[in-house]
N, C-alpha and C. Protein backbone atom coordinates (compact mmCIF):
# COMPACT_ATOMS: atom_id res chain seq x y z
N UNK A 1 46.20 -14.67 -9.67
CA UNK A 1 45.88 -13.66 -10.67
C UNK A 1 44.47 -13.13 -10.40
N UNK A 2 44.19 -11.82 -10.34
CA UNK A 2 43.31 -11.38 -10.03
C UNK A 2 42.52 -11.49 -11.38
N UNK A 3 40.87 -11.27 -10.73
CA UNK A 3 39.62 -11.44 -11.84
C UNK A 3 39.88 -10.24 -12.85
N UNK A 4 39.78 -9.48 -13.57
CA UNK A 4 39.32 -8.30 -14.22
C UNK A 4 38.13 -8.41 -15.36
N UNK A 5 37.09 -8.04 -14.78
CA UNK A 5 35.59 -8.13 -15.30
C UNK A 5 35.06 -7.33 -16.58
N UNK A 6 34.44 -7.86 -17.88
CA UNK A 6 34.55 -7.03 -18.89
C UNK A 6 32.99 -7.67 -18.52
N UNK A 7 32.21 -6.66 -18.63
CA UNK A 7 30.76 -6.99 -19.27
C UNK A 7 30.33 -6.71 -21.07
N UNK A 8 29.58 -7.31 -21.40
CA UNK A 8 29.48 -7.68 -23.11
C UNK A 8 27.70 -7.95 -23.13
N UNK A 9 27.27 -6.64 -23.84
CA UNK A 9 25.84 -7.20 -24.41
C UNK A 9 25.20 -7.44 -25.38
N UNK A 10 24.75 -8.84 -24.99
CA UNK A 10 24.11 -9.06 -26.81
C UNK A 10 22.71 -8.79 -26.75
N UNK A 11 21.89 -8.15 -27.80
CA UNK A 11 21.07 -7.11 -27.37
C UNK A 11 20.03 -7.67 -28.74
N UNK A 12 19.00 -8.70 -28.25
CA UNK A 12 17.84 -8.93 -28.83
C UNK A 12 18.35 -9.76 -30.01
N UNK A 13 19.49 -10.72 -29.44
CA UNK A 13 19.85 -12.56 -30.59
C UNK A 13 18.55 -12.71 -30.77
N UNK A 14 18.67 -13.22 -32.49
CA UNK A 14 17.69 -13.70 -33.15
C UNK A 14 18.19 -15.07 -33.22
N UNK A 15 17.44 -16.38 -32.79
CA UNK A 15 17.84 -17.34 -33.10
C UNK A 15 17.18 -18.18 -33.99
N UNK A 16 17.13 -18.75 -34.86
CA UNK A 16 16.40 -19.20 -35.63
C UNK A 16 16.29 -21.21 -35.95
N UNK A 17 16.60 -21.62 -34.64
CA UNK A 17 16.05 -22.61 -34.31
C UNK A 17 16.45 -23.25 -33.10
N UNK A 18 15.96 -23.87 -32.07
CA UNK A 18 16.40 -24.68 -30.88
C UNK A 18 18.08 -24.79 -31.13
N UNK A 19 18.35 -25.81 -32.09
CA UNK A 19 19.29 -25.75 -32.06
C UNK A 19 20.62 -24.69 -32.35
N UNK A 20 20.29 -23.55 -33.40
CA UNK A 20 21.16 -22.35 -32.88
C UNK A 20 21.33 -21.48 -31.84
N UNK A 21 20.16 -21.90 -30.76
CA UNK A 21 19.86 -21.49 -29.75
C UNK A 21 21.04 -22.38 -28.63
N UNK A 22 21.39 -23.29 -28.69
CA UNK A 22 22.10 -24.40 -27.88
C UNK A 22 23.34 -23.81 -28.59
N UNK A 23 23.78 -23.93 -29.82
CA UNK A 23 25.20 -23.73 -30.45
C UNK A 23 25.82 -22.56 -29.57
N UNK A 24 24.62 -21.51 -29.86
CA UNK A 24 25.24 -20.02 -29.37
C UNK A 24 25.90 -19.95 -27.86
N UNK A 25 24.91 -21.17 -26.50
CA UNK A 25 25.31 -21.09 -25.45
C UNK A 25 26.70 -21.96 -25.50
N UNK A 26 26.75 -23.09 -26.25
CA UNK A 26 27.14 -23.96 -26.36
C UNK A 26 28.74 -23.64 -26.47
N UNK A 27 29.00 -22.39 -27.49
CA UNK A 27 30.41 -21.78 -27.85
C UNK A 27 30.55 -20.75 -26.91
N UNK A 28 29.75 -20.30 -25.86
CA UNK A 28 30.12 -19.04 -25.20
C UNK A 28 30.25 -20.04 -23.86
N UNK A 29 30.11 -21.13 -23.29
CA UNK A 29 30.31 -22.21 -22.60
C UNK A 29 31.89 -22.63 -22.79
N UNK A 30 32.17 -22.81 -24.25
CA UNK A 30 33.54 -23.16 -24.58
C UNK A 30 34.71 -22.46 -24.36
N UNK A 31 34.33 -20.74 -24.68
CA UNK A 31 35.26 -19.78 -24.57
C UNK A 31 35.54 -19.59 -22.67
N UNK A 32 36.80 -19.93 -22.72
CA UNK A 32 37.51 -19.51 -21.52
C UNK A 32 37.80 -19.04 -20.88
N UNK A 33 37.63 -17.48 -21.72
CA UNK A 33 37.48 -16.55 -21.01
C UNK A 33 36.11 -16.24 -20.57
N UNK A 34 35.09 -16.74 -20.99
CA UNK A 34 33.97 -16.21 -20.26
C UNK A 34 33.29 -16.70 -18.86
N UNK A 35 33.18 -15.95 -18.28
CA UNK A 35 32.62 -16.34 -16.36
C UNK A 35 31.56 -17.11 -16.54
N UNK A 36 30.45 -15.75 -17.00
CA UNK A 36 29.28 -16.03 -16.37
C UNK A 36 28.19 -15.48 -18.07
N UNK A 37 27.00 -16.35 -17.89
CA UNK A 37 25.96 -15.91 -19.03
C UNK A 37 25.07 -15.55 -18.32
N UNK A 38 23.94 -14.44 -18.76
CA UNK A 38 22.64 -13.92 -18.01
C UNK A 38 21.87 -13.84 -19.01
N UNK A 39 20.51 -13.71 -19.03
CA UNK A 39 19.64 -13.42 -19.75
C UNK A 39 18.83 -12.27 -19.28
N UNK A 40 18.52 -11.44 -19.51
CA UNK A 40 17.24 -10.62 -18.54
C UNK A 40 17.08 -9.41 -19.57
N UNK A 41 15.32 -10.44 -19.81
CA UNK A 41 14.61 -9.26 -21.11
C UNK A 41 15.36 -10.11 -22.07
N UNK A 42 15.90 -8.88 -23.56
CA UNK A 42 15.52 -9.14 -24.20
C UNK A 42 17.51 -9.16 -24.50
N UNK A 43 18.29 -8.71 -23.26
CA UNK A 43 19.74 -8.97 -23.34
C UNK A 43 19.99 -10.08 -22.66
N UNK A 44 21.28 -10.55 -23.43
CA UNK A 44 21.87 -11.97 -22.83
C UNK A 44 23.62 -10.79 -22.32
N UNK A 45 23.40 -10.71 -21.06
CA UNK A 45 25.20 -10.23 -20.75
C UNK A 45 26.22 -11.69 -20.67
N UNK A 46 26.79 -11.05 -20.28
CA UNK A 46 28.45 -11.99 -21.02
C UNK A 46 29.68 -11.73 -20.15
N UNK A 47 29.01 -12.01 -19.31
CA UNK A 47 30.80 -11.40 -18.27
C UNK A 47 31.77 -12.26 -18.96
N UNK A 48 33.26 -11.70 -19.42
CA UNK A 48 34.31 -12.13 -19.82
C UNK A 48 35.36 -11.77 -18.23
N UNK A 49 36.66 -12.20 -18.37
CA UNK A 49 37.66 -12.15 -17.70
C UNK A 49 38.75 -11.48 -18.54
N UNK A 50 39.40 -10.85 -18.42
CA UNK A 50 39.96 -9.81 -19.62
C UNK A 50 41.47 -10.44 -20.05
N UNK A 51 41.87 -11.07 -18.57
CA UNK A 51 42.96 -10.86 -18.25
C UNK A 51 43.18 -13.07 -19.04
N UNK A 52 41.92 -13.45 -19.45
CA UNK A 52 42.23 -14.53 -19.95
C UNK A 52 41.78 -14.38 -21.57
N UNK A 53 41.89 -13.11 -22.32
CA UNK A 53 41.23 -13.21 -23.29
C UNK A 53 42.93 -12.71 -24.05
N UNK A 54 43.08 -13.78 -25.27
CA UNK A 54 44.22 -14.15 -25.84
C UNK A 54 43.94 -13.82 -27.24
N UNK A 55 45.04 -13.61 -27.73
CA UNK A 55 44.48 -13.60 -29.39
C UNK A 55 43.68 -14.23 -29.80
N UNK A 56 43.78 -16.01 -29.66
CA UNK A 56 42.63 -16.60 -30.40
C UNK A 56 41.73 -16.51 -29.51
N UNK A 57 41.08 -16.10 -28.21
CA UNK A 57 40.09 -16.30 -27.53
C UNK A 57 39.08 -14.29 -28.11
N UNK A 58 40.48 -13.58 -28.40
CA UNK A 58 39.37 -12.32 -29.02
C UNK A 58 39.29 -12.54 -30.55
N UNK A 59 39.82 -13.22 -31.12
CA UNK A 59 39.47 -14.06 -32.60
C UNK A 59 37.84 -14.65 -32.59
N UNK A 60 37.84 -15.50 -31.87
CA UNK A 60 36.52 -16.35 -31.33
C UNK A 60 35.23 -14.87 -30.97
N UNK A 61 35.94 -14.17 -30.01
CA UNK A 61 34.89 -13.39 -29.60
C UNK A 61 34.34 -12.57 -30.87
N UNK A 62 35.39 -11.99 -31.88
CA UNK A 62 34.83 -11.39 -33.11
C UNK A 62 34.08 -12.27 -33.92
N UNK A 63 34.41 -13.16 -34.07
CA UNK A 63 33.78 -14.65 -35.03
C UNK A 63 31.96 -14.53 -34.59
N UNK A 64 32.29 -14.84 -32.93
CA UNK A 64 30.90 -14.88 -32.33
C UNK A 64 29.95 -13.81 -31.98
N UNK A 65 30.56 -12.60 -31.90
CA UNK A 65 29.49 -11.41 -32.61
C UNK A 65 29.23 -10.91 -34.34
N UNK A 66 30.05 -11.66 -34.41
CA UNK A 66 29.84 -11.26 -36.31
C UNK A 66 28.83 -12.25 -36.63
N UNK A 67 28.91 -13.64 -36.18
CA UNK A 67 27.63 -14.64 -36.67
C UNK A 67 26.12 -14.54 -36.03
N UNK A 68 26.93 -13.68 -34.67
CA UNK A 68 25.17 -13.65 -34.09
C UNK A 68 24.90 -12.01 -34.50
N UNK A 69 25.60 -11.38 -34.91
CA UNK A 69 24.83 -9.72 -35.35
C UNK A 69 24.77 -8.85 -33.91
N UNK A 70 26.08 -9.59 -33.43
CA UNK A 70 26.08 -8.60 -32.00
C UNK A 70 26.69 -7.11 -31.68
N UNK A 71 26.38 -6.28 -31.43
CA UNK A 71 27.27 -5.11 -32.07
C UNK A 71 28.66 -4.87 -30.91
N UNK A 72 29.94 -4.47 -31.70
CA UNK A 72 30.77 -5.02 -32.25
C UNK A 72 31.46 -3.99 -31.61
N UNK A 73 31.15 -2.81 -31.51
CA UNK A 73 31.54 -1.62 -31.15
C UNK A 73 32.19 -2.07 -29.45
N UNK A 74 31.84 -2.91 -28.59
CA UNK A 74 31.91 -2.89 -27.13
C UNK A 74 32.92 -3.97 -27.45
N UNK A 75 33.52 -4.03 -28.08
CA UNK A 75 34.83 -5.14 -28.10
C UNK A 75 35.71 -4.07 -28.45
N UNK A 76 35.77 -2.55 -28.32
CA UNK A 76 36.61 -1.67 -28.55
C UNK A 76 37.37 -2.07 -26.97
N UNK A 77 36.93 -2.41 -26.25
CA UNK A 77 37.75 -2.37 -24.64
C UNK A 77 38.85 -3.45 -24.56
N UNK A 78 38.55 -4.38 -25.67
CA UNK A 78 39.71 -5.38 -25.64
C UNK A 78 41.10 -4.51 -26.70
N UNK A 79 40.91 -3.45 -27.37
CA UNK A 79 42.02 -2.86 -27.81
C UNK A 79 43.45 -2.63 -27.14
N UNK A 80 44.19 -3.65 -27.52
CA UNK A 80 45.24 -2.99 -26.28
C UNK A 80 46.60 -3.09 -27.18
N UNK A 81 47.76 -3.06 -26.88
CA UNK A 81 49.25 -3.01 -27.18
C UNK A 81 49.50 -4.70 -28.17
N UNK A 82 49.00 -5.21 -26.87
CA UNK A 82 49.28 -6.86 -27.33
C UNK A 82 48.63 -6.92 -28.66
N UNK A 83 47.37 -6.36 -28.95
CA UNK A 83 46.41 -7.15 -30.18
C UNK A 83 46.86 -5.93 -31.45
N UNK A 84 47.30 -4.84 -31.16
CA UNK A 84 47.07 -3.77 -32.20
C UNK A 84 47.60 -4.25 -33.48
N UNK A 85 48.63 -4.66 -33.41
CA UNK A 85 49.24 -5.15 -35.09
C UNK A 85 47.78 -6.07 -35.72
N UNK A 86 47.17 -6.86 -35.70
CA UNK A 86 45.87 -6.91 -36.17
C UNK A 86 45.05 -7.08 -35.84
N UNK A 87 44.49 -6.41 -34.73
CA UNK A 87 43.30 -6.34 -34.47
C UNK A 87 42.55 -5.46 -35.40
N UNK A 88 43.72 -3.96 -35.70
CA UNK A 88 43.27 -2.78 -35.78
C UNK A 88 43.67 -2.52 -37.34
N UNK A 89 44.05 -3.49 -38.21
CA UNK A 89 44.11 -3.86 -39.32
C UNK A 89 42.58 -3.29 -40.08
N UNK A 90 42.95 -2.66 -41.15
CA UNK A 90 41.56 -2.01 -41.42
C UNK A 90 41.09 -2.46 -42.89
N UNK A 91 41.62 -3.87 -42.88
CA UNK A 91 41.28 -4.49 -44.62
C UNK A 91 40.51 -5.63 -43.66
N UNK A 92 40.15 -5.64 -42.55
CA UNK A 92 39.27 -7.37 -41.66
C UNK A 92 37.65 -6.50 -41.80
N UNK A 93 37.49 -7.91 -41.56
CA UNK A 93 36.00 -8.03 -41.59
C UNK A 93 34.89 -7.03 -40.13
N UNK A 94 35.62 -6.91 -39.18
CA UNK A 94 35.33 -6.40 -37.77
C UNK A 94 36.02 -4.90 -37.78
N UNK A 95 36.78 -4.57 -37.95
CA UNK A 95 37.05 -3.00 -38.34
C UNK A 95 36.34 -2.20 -38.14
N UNK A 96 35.22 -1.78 -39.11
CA UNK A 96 34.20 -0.90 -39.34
C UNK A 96 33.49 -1.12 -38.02
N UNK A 97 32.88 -1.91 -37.67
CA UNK A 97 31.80 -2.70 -36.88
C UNK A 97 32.45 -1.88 -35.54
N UNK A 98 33.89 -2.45 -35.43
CA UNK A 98 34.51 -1.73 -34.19
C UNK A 98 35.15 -0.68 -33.74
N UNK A 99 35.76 -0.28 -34.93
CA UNK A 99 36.19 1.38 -34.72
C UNK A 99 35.53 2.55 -35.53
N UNK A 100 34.68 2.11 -36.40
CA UNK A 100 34.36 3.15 -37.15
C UNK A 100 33.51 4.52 -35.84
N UNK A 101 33.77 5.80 -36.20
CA UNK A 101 33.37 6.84 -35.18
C UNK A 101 31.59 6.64 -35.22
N UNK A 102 31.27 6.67 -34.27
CA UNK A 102 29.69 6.88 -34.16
C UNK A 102 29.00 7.93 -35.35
N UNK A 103 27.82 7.63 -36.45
CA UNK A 103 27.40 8.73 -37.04
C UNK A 103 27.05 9.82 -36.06
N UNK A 104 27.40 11.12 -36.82
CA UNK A 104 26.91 12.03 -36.51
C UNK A 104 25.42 12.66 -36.08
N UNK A 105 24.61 13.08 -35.19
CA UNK A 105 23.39 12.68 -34.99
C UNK A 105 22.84 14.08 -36.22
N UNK A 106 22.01 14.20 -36.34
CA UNK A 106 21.15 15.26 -37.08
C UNK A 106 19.96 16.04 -36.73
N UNK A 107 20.41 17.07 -36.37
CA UNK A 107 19.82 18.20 -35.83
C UNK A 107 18.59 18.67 -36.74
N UNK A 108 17.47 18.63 -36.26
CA UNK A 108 16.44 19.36 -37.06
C UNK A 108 16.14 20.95 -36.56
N UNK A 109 16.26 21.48 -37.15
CA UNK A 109 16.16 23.41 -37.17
C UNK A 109 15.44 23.69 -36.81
């Protein structure tokens, strides 16, 4: 089975002690689908494997950007056929976070 590479950035985690600092690697260590962790600056990337990410493994992945305040929007690429009956459920907690349309920007005259 071939690799298929999703990159994922978490963009300036606040951790608020050693040890939520260990938890956070600690569960992205656990998840199965993920390759590889990087740090550089002030992003931690996240290579995932796409082709191993399962209902409960994109369950986990929403869980784990909703607790760390990761934005939410770049888990739109896991949208597919398989997950739509609820992923795309619009009474969940990740909804907004992930499909809502980008605000509109505002033009000054």
């Amino acid at each position: 089975m071939k690799m298929e590479k999703v990159e994922l950035q978490a963009d300036s985690v606040v951790f608020y002690s050693p040890r939520d600092e260990a938890h956070f690697f600690g569960w992205l260590d656990q998840m199965e689908c993920v390759i590889d962790v990087v740090g550089r600056g002030r992003v931690i990337y996240i290579q995932v494997d796409r082709r191993r990410v399962d209902a409960e493994a994109l369950r986990d992945i929403l869980a784990f950007f909703q607790r760390y305040r990761i934005a939410m929007k770049q888990l739109r690429v896991f949208d597919s056929e398989a997950f739509s009956t609820w992923f795309r459920r619009s009474d969940t907690y990740w909804y907004r976070r992930v499909f809502s349309p980008p605000a509109p920007s505002k033009e000054i005259a």
